[in-house]
PDB file of N, CA and C in Angstrom:
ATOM      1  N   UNK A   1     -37.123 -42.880   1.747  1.00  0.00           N
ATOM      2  CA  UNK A   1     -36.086 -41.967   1.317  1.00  0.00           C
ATOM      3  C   UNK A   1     -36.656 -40.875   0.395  1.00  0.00           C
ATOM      4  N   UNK A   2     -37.402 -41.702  -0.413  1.00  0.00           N
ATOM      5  CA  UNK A   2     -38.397 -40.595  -1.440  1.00  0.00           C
ATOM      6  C   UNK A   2     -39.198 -39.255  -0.373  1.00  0.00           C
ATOM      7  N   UNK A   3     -39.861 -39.787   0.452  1.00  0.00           N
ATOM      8  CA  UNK A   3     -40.002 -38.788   1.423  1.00  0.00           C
ATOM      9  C   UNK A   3     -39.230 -37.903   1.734  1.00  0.00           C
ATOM     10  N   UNK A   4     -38.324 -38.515   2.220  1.00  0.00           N
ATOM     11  CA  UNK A   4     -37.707 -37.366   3.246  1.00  0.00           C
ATOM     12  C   UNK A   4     -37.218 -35.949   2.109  1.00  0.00           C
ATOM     13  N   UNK A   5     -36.373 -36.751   0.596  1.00  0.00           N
ATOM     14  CA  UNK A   5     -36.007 -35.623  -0.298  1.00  0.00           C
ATOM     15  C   UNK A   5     -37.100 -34.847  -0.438  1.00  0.00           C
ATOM     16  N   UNK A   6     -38.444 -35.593  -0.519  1.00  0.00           N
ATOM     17  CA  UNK A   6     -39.271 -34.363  -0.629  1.00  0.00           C
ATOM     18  C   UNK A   6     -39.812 -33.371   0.292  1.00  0.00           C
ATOM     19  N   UNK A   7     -39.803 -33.568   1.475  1.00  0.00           N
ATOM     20  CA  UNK A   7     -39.800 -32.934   2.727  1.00  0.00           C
ATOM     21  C   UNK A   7     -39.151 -32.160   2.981  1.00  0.00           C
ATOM     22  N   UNK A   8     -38.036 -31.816   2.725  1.00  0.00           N
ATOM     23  CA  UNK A   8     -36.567 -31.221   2.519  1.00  0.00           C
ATOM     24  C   UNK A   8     -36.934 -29.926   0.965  1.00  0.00           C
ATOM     25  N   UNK A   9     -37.642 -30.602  -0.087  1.00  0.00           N
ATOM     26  CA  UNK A   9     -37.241 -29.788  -1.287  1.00  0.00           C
ATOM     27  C   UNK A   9     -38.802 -28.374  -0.886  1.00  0.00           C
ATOM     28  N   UNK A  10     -39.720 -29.563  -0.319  1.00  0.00           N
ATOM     29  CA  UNK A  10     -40.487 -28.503   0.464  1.00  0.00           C
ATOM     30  C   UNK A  10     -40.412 -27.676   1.390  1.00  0.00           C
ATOM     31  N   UNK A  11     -39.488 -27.765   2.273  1.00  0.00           N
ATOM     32  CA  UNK A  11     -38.814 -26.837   3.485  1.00  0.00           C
ATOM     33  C   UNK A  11     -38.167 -25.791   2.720  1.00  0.00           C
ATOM     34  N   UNK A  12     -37.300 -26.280   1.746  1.00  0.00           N
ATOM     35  CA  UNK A  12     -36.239 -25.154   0.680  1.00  0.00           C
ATOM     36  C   UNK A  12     -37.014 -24.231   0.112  1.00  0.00           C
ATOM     37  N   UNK A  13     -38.367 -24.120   0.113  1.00  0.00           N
ATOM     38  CA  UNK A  13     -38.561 -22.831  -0.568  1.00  0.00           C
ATOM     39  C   UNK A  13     -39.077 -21.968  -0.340  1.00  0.00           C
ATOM     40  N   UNK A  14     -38.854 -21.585   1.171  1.00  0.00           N
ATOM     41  CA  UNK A  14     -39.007 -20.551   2.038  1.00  0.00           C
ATOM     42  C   UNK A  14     -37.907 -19.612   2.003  1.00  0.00           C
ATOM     43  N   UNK A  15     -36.965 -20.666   1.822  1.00  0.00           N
ATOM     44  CA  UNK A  15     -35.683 -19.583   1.988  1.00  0.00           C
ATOM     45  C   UNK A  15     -35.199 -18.872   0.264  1.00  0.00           C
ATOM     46  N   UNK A  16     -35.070 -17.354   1.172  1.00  0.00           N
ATOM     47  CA  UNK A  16     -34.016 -16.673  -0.126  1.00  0.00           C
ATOM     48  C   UNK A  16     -33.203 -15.904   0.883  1.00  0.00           C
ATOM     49  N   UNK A  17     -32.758 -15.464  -0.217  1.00  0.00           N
ATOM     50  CA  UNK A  17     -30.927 -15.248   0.139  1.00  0.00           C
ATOM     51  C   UNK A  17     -31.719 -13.374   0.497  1.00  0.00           C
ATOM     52  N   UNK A  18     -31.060 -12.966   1.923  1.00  0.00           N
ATOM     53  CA  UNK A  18     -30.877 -11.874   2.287  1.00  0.00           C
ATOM     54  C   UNK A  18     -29.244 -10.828   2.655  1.00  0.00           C
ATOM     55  N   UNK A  19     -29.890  -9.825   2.158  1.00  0.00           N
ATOM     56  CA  UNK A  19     -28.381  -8.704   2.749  1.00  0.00           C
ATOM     57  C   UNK A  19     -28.385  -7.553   3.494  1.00  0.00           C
ATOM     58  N   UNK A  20     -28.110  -6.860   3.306  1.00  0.00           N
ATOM     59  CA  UNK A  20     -28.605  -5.559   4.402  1.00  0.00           C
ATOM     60  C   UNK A  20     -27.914  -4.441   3.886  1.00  0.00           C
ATOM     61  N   UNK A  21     -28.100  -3.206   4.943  1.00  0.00           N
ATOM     62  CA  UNK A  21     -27.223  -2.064   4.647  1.00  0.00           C
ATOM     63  C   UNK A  21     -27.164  -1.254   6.294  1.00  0.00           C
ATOM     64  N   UNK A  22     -26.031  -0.476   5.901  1.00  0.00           N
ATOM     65  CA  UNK A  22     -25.654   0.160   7.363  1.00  0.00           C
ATOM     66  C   UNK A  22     -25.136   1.297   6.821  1.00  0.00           C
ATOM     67  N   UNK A  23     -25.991   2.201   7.401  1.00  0.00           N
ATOM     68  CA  UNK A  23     -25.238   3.958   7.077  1.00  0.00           C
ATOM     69  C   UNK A  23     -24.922   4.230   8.585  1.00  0.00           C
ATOM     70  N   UNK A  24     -23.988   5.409   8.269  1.00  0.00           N
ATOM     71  CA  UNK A  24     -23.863   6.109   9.371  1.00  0.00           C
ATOM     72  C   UNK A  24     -23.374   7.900   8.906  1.00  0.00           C
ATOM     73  N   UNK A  25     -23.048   8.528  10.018  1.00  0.00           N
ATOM     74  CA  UNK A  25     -22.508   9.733  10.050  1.00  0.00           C
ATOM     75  C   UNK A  25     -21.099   9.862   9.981  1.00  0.00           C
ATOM     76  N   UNK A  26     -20.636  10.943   9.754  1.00  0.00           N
ATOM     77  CA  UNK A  26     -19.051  10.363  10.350  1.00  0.00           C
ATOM     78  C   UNK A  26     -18.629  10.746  11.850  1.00  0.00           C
ATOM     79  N   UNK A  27     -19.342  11.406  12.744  1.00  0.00           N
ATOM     80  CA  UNK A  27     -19.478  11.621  14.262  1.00  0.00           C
ATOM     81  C   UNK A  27     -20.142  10.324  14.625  1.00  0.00           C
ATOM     82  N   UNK A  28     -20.828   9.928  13.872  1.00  0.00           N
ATOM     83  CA  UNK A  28     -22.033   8.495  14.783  1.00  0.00           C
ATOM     84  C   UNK A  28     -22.534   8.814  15.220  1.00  0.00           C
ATOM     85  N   UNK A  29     -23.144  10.494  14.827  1.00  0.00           N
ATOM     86  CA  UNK A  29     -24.681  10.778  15.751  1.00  0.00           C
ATOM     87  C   UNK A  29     -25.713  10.273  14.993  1.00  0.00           C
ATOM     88  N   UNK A  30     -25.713   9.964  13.902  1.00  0.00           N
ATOM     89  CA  UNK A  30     -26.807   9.227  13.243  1.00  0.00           C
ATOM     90  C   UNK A  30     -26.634   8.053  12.163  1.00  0.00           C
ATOM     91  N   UNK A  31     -27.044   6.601  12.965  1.00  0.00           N
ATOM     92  CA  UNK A  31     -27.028   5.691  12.630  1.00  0.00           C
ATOM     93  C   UNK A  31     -28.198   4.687  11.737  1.00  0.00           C
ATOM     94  N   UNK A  32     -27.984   4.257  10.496  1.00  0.00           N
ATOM     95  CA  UNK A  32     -29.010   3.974  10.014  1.00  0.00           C
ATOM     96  C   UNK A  32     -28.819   2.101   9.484  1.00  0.00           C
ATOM     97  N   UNK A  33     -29.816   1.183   9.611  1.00  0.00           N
ATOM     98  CA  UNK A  33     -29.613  -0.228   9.310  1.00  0.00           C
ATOM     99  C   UNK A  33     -30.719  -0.763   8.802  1.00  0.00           C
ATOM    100  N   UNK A  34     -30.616  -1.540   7.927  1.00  0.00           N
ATOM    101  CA  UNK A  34     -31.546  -2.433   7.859  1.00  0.00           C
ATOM    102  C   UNK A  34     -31.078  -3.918   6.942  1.00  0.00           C
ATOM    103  N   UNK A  35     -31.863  -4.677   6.736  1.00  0.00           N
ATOM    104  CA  UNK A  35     -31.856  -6.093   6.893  1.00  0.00           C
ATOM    105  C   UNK A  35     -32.760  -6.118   5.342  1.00  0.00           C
ATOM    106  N   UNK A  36     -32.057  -6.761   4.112  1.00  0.00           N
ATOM    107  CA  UNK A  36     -33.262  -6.650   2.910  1.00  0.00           C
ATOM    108  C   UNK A  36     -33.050  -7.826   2.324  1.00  0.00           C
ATOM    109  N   UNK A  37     -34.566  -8.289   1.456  1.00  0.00           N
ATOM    110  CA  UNK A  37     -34.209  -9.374   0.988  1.00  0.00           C
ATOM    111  C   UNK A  37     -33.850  -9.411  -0.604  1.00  0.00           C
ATOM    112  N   UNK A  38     -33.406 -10.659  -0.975  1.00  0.00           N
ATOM    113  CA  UNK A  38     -33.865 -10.242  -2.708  1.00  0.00           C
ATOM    114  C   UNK A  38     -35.670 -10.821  -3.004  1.00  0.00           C
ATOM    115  N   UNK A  39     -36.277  -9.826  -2.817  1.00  0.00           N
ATOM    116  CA  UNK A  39     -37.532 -10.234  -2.910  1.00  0.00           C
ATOM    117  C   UNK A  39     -38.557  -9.421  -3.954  1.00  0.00           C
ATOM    118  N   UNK A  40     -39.784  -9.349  -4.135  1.00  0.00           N
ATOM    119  CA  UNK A  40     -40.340  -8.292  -4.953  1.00  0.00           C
ATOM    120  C   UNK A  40     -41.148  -7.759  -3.947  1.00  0.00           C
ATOM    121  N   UNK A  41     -41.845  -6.718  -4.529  1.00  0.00           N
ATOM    122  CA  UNK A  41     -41.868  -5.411  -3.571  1.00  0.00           C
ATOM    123  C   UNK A  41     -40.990  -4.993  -2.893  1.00  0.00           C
ATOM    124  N   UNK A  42     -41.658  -4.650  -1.551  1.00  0.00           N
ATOM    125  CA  UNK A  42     -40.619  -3.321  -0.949  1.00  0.00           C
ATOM    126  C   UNK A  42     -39.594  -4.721   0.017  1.00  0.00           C
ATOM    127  N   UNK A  43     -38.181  -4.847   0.217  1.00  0.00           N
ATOM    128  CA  UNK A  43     -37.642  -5.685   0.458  1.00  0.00           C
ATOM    129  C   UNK A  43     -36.872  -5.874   1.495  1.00  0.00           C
ATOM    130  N   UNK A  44     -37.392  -5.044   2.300  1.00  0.00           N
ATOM    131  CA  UNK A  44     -37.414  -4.187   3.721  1.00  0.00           C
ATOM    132  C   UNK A  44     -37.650  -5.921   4.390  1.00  0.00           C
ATOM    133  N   UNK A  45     -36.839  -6.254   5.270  1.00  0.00           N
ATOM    134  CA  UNK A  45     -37.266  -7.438   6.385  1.00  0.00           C
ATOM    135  C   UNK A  45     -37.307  -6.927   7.814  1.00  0.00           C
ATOM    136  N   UNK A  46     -38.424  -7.494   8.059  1.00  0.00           N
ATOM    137  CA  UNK A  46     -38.530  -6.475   9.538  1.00  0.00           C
ATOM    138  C   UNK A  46     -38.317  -5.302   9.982  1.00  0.00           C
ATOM    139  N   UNK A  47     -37.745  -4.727  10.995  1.00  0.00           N
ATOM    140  CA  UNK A  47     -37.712  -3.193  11.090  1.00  0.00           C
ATOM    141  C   UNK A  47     -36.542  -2.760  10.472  1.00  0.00           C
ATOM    142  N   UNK A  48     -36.582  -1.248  10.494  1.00  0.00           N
ATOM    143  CA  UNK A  48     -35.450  -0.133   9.925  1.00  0.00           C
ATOM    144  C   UNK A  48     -35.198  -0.087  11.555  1.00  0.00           C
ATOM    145  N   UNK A  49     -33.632   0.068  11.370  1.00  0.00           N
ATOM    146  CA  UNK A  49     -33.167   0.697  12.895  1.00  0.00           C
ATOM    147  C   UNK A  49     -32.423   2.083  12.426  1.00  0.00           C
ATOM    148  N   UNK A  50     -32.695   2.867  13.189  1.00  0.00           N
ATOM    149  CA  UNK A  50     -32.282   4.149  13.512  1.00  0.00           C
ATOM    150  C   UNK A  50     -32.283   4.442  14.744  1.00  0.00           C
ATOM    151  N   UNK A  51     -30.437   5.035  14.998  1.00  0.00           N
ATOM    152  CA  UNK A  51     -30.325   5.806  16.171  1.00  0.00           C
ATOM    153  C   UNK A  51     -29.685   7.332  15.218  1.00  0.00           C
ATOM    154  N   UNK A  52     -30.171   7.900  16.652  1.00  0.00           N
ATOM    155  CA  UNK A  52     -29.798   9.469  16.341  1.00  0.00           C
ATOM    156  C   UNK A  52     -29.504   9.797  18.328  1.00  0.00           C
ATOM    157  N   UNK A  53     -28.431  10.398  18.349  1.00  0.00           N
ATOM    158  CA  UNK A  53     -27.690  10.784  19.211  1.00  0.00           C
ATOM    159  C   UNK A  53     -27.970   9.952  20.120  1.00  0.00           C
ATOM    160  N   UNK A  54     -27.833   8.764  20.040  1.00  0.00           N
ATOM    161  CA  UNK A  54     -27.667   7.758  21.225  1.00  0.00           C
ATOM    162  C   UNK A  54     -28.886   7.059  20.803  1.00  0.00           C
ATOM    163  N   UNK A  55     -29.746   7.600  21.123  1.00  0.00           N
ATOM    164  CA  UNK A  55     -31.338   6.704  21.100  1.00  0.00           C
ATOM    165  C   UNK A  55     -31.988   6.305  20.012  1.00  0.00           C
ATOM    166  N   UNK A  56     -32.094   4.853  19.721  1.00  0.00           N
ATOM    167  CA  UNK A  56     -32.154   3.815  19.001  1.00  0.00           C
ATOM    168  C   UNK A  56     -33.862   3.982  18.885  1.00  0.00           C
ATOM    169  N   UNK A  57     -34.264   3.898  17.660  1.00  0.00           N
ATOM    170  CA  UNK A  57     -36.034   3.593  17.282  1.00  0.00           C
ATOM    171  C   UNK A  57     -35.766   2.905  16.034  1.00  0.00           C
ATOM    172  N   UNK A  58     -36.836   1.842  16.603  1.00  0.00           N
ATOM    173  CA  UNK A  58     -37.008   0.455  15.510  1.00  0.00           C
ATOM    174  C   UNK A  58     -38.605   1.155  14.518  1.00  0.00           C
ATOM    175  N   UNK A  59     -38.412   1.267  13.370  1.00  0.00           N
ATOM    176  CA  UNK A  59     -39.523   1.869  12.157  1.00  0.00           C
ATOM    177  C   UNK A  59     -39.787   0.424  11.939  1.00  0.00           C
ATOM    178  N   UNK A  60     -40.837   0.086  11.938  1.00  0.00           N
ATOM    179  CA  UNK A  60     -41.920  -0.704  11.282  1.00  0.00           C
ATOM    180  C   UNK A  60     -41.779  -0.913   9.950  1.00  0.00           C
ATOM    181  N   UNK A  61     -41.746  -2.227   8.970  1.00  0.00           N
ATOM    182  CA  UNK A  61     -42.305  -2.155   7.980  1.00  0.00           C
ATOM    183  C   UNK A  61     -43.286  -1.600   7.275  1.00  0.00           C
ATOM    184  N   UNK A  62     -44.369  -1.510   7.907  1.00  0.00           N
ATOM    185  CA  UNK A  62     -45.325  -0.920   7.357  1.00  0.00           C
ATOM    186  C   UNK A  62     -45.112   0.476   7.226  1.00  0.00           C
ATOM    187  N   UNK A  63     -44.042   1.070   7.650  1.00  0.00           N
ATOM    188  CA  UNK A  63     -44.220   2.967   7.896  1.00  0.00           C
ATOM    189  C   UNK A  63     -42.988   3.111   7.071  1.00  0.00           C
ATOM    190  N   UNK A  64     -42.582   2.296   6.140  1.00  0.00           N
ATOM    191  CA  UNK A  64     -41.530   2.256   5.272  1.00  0.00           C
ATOM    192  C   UNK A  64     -42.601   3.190   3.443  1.00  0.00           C
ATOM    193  N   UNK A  65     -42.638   4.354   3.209  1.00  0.00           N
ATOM    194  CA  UNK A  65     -43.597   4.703   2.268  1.00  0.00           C
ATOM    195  C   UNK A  65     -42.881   4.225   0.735  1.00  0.00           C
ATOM    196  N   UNK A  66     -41.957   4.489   0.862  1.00  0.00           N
ATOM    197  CA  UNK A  66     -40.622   4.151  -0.586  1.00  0.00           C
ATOM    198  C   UNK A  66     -39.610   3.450   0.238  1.00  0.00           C
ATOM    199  N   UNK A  67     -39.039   2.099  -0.894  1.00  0.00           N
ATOM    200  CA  UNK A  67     -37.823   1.712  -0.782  1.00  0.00           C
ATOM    201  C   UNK A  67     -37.007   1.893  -2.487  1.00  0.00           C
ATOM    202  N   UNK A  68     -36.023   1.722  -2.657  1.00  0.00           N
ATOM    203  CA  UNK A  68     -35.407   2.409  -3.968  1.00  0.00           C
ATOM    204  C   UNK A  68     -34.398   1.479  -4.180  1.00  0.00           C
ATOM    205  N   UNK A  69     -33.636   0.394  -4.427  1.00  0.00           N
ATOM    206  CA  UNK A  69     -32.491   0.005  -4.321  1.00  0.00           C
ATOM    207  C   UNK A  69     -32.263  -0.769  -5.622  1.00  0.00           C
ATOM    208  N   UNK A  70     -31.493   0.093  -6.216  1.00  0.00           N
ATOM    209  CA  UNK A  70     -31.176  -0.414  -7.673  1.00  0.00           C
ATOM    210  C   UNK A  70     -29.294   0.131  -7.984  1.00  0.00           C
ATOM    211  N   UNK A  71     -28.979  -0.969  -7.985  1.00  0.00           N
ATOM    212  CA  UNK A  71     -27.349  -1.000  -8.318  1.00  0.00           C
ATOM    213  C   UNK A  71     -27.023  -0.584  -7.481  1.00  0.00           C
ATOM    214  N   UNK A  72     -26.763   1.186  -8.364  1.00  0.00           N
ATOM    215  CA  UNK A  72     -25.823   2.213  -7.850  1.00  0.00           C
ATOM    216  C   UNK A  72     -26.496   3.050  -6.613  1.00  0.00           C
ATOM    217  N   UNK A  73     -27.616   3.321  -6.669  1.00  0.00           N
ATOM    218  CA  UNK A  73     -28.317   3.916  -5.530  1.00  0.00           C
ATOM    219  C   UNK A  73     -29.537   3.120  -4.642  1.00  0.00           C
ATOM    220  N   UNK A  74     -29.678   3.927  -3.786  1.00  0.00           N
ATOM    221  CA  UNK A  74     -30.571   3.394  -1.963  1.00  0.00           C
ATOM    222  C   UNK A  74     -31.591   4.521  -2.135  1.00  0.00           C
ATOM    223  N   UNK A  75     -32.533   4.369  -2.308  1.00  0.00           N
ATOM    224  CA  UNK A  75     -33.418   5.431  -1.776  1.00  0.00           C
ATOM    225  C   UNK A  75     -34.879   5.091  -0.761  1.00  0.00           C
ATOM    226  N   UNK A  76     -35.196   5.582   0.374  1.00  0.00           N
ATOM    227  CA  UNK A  76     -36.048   5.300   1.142  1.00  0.00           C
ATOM    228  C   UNK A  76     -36.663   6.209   2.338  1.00  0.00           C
ATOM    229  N   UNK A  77     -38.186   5.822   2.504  1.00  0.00           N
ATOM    230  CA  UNK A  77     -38.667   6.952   2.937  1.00  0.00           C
ATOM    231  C   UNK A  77     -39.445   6.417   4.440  1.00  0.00           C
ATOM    232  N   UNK A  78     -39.203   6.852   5.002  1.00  0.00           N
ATOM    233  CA  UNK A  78     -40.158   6.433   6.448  1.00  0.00           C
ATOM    234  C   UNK A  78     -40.753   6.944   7.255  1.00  0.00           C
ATOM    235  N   UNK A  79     -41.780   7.211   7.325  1.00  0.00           N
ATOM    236  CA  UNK A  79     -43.159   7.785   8.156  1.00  0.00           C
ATOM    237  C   UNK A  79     -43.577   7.779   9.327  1.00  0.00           C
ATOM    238  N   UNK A  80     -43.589   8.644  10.101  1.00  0.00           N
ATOM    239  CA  UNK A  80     -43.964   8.402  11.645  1.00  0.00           C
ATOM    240  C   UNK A  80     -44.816   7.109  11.405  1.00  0.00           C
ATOM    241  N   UNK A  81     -45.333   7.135  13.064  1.00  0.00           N
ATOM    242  CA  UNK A  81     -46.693   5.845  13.403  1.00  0.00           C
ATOM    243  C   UNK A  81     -48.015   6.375  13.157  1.00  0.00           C
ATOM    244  N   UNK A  82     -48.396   7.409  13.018  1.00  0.00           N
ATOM    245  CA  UNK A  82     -49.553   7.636  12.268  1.00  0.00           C
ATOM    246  C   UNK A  82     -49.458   8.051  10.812  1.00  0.00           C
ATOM    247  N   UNK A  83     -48.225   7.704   9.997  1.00  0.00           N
ATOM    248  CA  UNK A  83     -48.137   8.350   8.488  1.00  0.00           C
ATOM    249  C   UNK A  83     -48.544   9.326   8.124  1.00  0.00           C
ATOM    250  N   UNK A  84     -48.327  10.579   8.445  1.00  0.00           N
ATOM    251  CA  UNK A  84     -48.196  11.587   8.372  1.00  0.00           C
ATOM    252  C   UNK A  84     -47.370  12.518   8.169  1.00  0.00           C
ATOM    253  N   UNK A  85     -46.377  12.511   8.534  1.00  0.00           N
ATOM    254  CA  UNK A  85     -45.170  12.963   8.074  1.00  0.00           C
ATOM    255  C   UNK A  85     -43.386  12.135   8.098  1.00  0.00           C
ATOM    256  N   UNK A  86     -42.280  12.380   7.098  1.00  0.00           N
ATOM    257  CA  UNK A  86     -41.468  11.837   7.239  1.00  0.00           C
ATOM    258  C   UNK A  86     -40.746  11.435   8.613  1.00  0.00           C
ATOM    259  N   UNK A  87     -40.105  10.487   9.050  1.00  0.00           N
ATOM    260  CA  UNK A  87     -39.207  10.661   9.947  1.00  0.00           C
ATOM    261  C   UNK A  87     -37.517  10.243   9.442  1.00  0.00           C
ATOM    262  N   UNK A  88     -37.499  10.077   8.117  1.00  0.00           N
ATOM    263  CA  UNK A  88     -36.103   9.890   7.612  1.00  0.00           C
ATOM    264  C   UNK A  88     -36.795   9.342   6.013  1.00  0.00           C
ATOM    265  N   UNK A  89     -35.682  10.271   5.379  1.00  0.00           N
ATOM    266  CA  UNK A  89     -35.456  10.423   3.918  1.00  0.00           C
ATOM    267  C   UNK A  89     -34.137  10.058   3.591  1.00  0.00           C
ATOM    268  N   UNK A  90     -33.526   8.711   3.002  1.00  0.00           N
ATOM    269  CA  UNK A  90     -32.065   8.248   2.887  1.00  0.00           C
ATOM    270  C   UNK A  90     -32.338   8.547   1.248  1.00  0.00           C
ATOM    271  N   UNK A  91     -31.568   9.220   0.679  1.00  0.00           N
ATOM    272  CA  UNK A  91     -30.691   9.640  -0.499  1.00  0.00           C
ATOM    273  C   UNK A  91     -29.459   9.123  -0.914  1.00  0.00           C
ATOM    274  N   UNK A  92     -28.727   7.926  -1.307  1.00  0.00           N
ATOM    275  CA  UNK A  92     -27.278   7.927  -1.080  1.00  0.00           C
ATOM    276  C   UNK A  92     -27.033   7.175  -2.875  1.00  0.00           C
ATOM    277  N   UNK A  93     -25.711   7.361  -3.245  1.00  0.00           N
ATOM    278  CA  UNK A  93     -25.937   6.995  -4.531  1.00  0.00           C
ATOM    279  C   UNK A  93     -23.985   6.255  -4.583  1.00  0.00           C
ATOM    280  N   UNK A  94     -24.087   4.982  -4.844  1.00  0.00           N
ATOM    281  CA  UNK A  94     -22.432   4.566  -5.113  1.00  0.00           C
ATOM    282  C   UNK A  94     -21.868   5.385  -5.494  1.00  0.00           C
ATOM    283  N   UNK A  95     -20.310   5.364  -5.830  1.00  0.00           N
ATOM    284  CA  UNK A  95     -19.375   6.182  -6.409  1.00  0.00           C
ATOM    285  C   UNK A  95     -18.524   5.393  -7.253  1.00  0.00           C
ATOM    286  N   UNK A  96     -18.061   6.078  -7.611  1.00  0.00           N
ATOM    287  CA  UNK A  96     -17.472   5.184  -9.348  1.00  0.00           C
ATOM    288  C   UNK A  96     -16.258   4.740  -8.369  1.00  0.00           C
ATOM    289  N   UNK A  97     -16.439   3.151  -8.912  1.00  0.00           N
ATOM    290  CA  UNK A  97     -14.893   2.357  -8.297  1.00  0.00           C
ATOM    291  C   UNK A  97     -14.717   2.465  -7.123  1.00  0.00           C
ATOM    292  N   UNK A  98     -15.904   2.283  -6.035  1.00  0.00           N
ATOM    293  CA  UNK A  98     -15.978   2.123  -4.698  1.00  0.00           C
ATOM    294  C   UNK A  98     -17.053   1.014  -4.319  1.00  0.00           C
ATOM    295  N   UNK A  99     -17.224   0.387  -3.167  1.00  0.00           N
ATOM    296  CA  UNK A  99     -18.258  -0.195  -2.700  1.00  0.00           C
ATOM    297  C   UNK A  99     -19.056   0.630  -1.477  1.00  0.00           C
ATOM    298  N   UNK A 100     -18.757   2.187  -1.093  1.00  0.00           N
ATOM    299  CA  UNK A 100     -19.503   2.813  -0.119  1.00  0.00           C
ATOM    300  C   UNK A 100     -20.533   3.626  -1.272  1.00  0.00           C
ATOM    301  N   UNK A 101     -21.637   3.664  -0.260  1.00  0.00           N
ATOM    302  CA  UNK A 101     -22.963   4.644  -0.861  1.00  0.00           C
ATOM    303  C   UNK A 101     -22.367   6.094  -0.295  1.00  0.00           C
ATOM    304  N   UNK A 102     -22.645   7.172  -0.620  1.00  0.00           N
ATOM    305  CA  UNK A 102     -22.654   8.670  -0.050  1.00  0.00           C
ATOM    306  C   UNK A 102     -23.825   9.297  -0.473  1.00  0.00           C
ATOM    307  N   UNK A 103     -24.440  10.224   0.291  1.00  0.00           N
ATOM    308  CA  UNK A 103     -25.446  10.833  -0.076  1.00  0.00           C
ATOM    309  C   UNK A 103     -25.907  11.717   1.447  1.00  0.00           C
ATOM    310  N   UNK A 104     -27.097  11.552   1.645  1.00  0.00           N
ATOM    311  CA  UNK A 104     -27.745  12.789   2.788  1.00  0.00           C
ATOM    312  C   UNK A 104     -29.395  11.579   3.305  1.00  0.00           C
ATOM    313  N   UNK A 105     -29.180  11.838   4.676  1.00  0.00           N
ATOM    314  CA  UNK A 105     -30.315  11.418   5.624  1.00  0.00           C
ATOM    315  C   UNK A 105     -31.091  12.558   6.067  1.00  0.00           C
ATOM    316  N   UNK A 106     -31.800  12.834   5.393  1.00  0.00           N
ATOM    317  CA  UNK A 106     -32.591  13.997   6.353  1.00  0.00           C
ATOM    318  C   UNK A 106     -34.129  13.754   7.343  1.00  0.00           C
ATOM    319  N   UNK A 107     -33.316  14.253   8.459  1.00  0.00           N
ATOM    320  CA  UNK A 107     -34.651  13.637   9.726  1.00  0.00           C
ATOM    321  C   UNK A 107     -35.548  14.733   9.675  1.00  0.00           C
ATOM    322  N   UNK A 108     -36.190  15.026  10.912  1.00  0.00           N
ATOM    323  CA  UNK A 108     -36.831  15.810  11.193  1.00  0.00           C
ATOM    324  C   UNK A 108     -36.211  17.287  11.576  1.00  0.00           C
ATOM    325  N   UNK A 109     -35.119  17.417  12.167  1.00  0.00           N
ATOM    326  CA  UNK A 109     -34.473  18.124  12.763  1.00  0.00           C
ATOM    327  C   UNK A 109     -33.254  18.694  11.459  1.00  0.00           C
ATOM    328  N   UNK A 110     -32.965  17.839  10.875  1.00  0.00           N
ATOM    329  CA  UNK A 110     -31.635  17.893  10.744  1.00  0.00           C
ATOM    330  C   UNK A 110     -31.322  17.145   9.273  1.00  0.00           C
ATOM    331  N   UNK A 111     -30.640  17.798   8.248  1.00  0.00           N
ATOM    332  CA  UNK A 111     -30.208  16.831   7.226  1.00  0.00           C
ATOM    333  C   UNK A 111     -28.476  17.014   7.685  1.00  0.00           C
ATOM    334  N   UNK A 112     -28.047  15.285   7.453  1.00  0.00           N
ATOM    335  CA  UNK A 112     -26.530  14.536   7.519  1.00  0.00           C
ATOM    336  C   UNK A 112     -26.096  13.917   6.387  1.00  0.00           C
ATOM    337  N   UNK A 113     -25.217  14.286   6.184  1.00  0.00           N
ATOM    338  CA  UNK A 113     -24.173  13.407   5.216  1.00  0.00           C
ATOM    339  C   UNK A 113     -23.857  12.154   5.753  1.00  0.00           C
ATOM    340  N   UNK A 114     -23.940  11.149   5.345  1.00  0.00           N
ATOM    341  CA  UNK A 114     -23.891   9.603   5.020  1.00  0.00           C
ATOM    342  C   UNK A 114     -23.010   8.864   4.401  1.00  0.00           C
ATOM    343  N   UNK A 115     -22.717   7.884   4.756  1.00  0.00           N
ATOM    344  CA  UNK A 115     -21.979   6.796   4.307  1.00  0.00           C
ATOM    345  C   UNK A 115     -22.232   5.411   4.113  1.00  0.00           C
ATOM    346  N   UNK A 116     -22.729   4.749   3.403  1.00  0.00           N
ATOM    347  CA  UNK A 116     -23.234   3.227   3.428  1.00  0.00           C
ATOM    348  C   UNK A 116     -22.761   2.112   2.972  1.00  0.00           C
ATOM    349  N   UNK A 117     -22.589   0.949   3.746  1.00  0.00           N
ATOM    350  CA  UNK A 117     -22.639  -0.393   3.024  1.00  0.00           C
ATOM    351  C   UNK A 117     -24.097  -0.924   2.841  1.00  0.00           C
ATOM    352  N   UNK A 118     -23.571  -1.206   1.525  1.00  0.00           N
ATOM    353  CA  UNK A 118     -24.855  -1.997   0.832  1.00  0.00           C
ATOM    354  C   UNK A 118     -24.392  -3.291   0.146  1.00  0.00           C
ATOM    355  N   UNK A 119     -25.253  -4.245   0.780  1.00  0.00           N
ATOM    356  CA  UNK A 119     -24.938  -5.654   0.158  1.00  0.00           C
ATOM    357  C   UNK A 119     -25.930  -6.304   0.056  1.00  0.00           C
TER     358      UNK A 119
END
């Protein structure tokens, strides 16, 4: 029995508690997600998803250059596949006595006004 609790207290400490966030546009031409942990460093889990006018691209952890997420604001930066230049800059900052983020996504093409859950 001594075993097994300890087998168990050793399995438990892999896990921590994760949340995510989901921006969007208010057309839904540009969609932004990701998956974060409470962790140290950058707390990014697996890829960033971004669609922009239909077509969906999964960003890499690694091409994540800044993540920012403290309270009231999200800030994060993501780099093509050779890191070289941006491919999305999220800006968004809470609002007093709300649970949505607002702020600006600016791609390559195009800066959008935003809307986010963050949890």
């Amino acid at each position: 029995m001594k075993l097994i609790s300890f087998l168990l207290l050793l399995m438990s400490f892999n896990v921590y508690a994760t949340g995510g966030f989901d921006c969007a546009s208010k057309d839904k031409k540009v969609e932004i997600y990701g998956t974060t942990g409470r962790i140290y460093g950058n707390p990014l889990v697996g890829e960033l998803g971004l669609i922009v006018d239909g077509v969906e691209t999964k960003i890499a952890k690694d091409n994540i250059l800044g993540y920012w997420n403290m309270d009231t604001e999200l800030k994060l930066i993501a780099l093509d596949q050779d890191y070289l230049e941006p491919v999305l800059i999220l800006k968004v900052e809470q609002k007093i006595i709300s649970h949505e983020f607002k702020g600006t996504a600016q791609l390559k093409d195009r800066t959008v006004k935003v809307e986010c859950t963050v949890e």
